[in-house]
Protein backbone atom coordinates (compact mmCIF):
# COMPACT_ATOMS: atom_id res chain seq x y z
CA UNK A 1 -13.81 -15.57 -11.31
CA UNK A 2 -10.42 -14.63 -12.02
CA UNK A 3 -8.75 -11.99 -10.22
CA UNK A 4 -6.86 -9.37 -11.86
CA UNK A 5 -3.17 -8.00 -10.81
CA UNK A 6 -4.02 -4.61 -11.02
CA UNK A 7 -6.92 -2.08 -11.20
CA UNK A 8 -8.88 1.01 -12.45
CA UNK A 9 -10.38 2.14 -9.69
CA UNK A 10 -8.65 3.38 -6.68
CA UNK A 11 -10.01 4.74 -3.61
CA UNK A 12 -8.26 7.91 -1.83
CA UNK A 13 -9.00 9.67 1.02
CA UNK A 14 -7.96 13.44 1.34
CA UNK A 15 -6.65 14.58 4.24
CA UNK A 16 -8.18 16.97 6.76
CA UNK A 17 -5.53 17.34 9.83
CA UNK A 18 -2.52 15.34 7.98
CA UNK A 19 0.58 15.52 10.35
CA UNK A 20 3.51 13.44 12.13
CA UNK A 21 1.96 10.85 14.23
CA UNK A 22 3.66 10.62 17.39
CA UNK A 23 2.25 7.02 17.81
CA UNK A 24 3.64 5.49 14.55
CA UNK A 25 6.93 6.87 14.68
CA UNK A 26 8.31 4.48 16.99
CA UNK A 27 8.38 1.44 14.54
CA UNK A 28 8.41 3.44 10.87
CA UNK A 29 11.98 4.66 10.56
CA UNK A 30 10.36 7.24 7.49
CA UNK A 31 8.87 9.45 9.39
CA UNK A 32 10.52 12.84 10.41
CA UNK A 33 9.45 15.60 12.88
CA UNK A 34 11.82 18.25 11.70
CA UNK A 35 10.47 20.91 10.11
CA UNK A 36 10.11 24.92 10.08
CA UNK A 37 6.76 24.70 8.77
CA UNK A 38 3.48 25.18 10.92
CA UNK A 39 0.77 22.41 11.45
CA UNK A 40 -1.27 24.21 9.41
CA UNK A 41 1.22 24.91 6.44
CA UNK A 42 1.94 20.89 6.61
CA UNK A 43 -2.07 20.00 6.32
CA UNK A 44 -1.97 22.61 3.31
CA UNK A 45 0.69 21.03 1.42
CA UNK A 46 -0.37 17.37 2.13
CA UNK A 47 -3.60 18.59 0.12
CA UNK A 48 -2.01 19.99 -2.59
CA UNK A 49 0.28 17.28 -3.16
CA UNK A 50 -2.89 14.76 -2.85
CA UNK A 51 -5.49 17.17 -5.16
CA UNK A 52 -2.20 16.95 -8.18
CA UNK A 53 -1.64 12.82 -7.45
CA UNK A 54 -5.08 12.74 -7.74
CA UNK A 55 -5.63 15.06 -11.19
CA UNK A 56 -2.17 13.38 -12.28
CA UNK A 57 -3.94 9.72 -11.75
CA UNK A 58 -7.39 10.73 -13.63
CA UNK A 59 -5.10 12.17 -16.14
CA UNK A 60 -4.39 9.23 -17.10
CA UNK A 61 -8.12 7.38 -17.13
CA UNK A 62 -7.75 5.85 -13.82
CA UNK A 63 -11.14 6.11 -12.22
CA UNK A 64 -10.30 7.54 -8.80
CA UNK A 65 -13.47 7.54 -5.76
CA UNK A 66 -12.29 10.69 -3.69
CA UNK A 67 -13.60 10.10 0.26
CA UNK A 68 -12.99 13.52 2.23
CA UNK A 69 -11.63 12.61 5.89
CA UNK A 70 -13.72 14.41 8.43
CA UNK A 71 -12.13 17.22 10.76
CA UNK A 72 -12.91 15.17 13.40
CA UNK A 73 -11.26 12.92 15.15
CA UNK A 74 -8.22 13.65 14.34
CA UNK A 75 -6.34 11.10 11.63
CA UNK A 76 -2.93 12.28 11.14
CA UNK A 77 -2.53 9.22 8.44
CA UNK A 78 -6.16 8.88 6.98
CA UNK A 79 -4.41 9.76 3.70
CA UNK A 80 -2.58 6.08 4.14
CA UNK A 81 -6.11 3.72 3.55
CA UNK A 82 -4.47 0.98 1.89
CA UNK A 83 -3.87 0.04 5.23
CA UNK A 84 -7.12 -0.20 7.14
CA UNK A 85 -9.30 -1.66 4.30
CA UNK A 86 -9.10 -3.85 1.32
CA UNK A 87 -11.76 -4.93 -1.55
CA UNK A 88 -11.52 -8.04 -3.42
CA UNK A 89 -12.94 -9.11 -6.89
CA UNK A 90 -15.46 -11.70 -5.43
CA UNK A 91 -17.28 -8.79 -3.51
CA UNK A 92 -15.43 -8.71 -0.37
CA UNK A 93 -14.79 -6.25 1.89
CA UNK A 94 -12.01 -6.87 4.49
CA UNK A 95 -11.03 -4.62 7.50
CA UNK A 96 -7.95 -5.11 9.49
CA UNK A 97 -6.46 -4.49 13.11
CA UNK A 98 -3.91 -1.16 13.27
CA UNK A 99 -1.06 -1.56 15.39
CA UNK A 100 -1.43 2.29 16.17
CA UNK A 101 -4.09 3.42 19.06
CA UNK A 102 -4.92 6.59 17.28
CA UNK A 103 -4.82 4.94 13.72
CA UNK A 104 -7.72 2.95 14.17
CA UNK A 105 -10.33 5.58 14.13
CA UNK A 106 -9.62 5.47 10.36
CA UNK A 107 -11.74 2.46 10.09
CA UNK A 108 -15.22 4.51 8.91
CA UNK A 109 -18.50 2.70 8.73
CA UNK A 110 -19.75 5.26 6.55
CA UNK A 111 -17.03 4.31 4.24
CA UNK A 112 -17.73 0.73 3.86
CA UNK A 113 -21.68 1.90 3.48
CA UNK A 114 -20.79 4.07 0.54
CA UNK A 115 -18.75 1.22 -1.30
CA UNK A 116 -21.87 -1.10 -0.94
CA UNK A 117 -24.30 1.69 -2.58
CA UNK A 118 -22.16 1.26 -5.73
CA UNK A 119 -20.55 -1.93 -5.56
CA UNK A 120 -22.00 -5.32 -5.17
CA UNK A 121 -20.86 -5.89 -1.58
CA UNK A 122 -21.55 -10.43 -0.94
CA UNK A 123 -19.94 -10.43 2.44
CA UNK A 124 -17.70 -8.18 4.81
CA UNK A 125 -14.41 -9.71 7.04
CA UNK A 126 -13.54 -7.89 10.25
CA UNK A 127 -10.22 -8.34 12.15
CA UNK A 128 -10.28 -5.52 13.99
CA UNK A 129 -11.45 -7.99 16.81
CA UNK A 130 -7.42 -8.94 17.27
CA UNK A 131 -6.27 -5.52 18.46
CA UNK A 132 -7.69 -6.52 21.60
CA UNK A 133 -5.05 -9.25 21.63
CA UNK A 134 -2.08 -7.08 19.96
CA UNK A 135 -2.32 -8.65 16.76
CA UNK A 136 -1.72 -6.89 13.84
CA UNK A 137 -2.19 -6.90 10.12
CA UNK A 138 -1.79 -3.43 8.47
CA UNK A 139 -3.92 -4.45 5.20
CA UNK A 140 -1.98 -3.69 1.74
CA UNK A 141 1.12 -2.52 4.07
CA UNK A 142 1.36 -5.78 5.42
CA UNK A 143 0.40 -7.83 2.34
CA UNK A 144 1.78 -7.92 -0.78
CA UNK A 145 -0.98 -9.88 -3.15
CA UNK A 146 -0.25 -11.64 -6.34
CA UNK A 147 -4.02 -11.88 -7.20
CA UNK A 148 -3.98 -13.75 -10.20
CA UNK A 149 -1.67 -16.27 -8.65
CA UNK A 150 -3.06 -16.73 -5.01
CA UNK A 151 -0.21 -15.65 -3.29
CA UNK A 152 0.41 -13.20 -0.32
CA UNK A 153 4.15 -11.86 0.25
CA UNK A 154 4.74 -10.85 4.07
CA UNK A 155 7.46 -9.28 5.86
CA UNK A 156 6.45 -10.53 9.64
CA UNK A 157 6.56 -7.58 11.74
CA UNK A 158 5.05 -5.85 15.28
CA UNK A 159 2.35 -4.62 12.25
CA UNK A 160 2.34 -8.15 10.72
CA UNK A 161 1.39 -11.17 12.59
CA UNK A 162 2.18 -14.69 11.57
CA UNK A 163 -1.13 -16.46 12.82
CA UNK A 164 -3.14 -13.34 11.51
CA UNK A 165 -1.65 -14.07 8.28
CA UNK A 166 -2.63 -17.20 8.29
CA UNK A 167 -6.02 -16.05 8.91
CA UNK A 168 -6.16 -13.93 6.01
CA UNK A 169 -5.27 -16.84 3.55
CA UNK A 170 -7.78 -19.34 5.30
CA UNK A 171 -10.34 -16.33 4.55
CA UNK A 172 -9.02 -15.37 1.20
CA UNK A 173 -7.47 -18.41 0.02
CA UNK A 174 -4.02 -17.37 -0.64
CA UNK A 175 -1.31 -19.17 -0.22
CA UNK A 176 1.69 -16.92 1.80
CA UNK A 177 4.98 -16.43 1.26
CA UNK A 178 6.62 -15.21 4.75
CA UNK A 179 9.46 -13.96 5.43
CA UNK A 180 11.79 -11.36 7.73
CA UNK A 181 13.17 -8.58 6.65
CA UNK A 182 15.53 -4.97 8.02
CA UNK A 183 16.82 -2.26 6.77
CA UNK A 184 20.18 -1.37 6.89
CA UNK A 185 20.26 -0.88 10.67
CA UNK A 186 19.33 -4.11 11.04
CA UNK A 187 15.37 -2.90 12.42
CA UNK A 188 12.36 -4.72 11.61
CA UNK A 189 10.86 -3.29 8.22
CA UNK A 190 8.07 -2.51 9.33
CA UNK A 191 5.92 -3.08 6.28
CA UNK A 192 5.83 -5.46 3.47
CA UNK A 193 5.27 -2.33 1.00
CA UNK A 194 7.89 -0.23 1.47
CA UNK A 195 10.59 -2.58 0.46
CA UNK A 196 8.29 -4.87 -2.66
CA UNK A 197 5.70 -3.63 -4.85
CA UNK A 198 4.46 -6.64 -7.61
CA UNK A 199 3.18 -5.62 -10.35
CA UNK A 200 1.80 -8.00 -13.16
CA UNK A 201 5.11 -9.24 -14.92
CA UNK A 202 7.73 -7.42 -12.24
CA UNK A 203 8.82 -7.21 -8.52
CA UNK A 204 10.25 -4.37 -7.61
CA UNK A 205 12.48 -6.16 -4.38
CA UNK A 206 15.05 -5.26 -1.81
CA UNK A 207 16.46 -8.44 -1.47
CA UNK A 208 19.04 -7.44 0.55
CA UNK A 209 16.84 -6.47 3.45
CA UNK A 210 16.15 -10.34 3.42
CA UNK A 211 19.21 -11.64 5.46
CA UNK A 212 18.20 -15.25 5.86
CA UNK A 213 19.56 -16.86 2.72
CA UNK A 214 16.45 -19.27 3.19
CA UNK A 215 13.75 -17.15 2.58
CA UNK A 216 15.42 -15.26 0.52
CA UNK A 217 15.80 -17.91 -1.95
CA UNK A 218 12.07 -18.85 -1.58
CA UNK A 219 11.03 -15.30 -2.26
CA UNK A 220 13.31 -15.21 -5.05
CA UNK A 221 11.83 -18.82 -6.47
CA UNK A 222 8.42 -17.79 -6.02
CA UNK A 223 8.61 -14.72 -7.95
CA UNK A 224 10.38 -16.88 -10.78
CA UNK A 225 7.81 -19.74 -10.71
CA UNK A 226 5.40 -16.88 -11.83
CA UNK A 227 7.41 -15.43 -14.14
CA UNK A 228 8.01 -12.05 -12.90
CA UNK A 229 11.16 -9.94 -13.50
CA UNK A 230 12.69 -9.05 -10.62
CA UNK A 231 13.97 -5.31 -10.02
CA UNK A 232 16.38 -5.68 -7.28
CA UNK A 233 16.64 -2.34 -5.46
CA UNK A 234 19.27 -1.37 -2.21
CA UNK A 235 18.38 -0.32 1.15
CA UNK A 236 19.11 3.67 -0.11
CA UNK A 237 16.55 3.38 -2.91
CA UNK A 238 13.69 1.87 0.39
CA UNK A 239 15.15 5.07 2.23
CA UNK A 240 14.07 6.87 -0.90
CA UNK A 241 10.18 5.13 -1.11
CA UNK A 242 11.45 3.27 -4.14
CA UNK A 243 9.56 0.12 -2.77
CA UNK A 244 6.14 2.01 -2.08
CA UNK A 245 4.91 1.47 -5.64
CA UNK A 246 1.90 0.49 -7.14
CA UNK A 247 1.03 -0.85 -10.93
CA UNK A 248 -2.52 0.94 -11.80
CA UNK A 249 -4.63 0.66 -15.28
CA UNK A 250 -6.40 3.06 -17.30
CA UNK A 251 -10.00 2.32 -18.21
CA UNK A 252 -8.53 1.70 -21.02
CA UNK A 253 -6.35 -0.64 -20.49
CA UNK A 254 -2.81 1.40 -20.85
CA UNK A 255 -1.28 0.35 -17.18
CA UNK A 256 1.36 2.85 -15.02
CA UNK A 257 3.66 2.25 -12.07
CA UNK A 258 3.01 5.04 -9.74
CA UNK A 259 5.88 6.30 -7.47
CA UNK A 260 6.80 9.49 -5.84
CA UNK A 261 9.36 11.37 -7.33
CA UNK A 262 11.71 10.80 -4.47
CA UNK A 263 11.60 7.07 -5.81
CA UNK A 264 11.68 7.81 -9.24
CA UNK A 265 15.13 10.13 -8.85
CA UNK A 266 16.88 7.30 -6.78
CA UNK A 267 16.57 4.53 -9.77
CA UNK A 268 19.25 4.00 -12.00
CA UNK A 269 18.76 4.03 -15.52
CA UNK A 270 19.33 0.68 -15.89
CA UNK A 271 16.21 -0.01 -13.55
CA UNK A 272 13.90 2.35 -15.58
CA UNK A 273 14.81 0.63 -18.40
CA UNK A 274 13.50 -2.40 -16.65
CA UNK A 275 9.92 -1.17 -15.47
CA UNK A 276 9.61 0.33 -18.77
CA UNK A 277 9.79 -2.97 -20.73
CA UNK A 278 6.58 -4.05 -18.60
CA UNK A 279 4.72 -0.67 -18.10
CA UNK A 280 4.44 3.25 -18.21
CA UNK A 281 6.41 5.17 -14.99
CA UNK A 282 3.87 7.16 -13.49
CA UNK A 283 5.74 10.01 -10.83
CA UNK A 284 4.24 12.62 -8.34
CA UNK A 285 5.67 15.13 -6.10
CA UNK A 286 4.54 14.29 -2.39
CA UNK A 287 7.63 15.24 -0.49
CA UNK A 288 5.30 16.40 2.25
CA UNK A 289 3.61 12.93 2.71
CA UNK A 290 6.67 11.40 2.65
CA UNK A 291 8.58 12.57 5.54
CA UNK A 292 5.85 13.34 7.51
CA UNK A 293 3.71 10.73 7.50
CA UNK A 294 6.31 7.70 6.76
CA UNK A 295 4.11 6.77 3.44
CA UNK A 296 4.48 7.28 -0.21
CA UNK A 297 2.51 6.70 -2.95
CA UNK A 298 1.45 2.94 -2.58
CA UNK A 299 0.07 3.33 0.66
CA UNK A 300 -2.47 6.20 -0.55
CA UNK A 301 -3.79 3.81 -2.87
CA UNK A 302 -6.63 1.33 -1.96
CA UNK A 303 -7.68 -0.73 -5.20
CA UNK A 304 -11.12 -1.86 -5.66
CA UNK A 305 -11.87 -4.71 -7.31
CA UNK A 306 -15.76 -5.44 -6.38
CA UNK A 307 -17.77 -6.05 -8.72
CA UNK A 308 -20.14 -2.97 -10.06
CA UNK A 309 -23.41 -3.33 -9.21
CA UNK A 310 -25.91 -4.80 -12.24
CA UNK A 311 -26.91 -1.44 -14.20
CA UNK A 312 -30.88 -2.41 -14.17
């Protein structure tokens, strides 16, 4: 079966105690604890801003399976699924090791339950197994999949392990393309998705977060070999969630590039120009997501590609 690039269906989760996670901060540079709001008027924003990305994406004929997070335990970042779970077109479900302690309660059984009900489910892949080991691989955060063409982009990081990777394309049968990559600081980015979204004809790249001129080069062949245009963006524009997009379709087949509108105000117009020859530019206001939680608009996103169950 052929995989497609990009889907109709995406699966959200809306937030019940959304807030700055102490535990993540450490290694995602995004994330900021200054505020004058209350806990309370941060969890109340977080939901508005997901109910409108959520209206705005339906809007537009994307089917959209809204899972409400539970009060408890806590989640600060169950808004961020992309990260804990993936499904693929041949009916699997994969779930992966979090590098946070208090992240991995995100993983929900019931979840994965409520996906097979409606989706023909053939076989489920846990790596949650290599926490226990302090290997990580953060899911859609860490991976960067070019479906149609088998392979899997990766910026190794403490949230992205090598051999795990490895794993993943023995499982999946990908073939990866690895690499390192910092932000202007010079600190490990500390996933793949905040600094590359791929969409079907298009990368949307820092490649100058890429110091080795080595992989750089291969990144830059690979995309090339597979014909997609690439949208070079700078270390400001990553700073700015410019990197933390995602290509969507309609049922209909019309497909958008969904960004926040942080990342949509830091590209030029010469870079519009350039998504716009491939697709429609899709923007939503989640400010509060954003500098709270470290995450934009990608990693809200988990794309389901199982199959449908047969309609008897």
């Amino acid at each position: 079966m052929n995989s497609k690039q990009t889907s109709s269906c995406i699966m959200m989760i809306r937030p019940a105690n959304f807030g700055f996670n102490q535990e993540t901060a450490e290694s995602n540079a995004f994330q900021s604890s200054i505020t004058a709001l209350t806990t309370q008027q941060i969890k109340q924003k977080a939901q508005a801003e997901f109910d409108s990305f959520v209206n705005k994406l339906r809007g537009k004929g994307v089917e959209v399976i809204v899972v409400e997070d539970t009060d408890e335990p806590i989640r600060p970042d169950a808004v961020f699924p992309n990260n804990w779970i993936t499904f693929h077109h041949n009916g699997t479900i994969i779930t992966y090791p979090m590098y946070a302690p208090n992240r991995r309660n995100e993983r929900r059984e019931d979840v994965v339950e409520m996906m097979k009900d409606k989706f023909d489910v053939k076989r489920i892949v846990r790596f949650e197994d290599y926490e226990d080991s302090n290997q990580f691989l953060e899911g859609t955060g860490s991976m960067i999949l070019d479906r149609p063409n088998r392979l899997v982009y990766a910026c190794l990081s403490p949230r992205t392990d090598g051999k795990l990777l490895d794993e993943f394309c023995q499982w999946a049968n990908y073939k990866k393309v690895e690499f390192h990559s910092v932000d202007s600081d010079g600190k490990d980015i500390y996933h793949t998705n905040v600094m590359m979204a791929l969409g079907d004809s298009f990368a949307v790249i820092c490649l100058e977060s890429i110091k080795d001129n080595h992989e750089r080069k291969n990144v830059i062949q690979q995309l090339q070999d597979t014909q997609k245009e690439i949208i070079d963006i700078s270390f400001q524009q990553v700073l700015a969630f410019a990197g933390n997009m995602l290509q969507v379709q309609s049922t209909s087949g019309n497909t958008y590039l969904v960004m926040s509108q942080q990342a949509f105000d830091s590209l030029n117009e010469h870079q519009v120009q350039q998504i716009e020859k491939h697709t429609e530019i899709l923007s939503v206001d989640i400010s509060t997501i954003e500098k709270f939680g470290g995450g934009s608009a990608r990693c809200m996103m988990a794309e389901v590609f199982l199959p449908l169950k047969n309609q008897e």
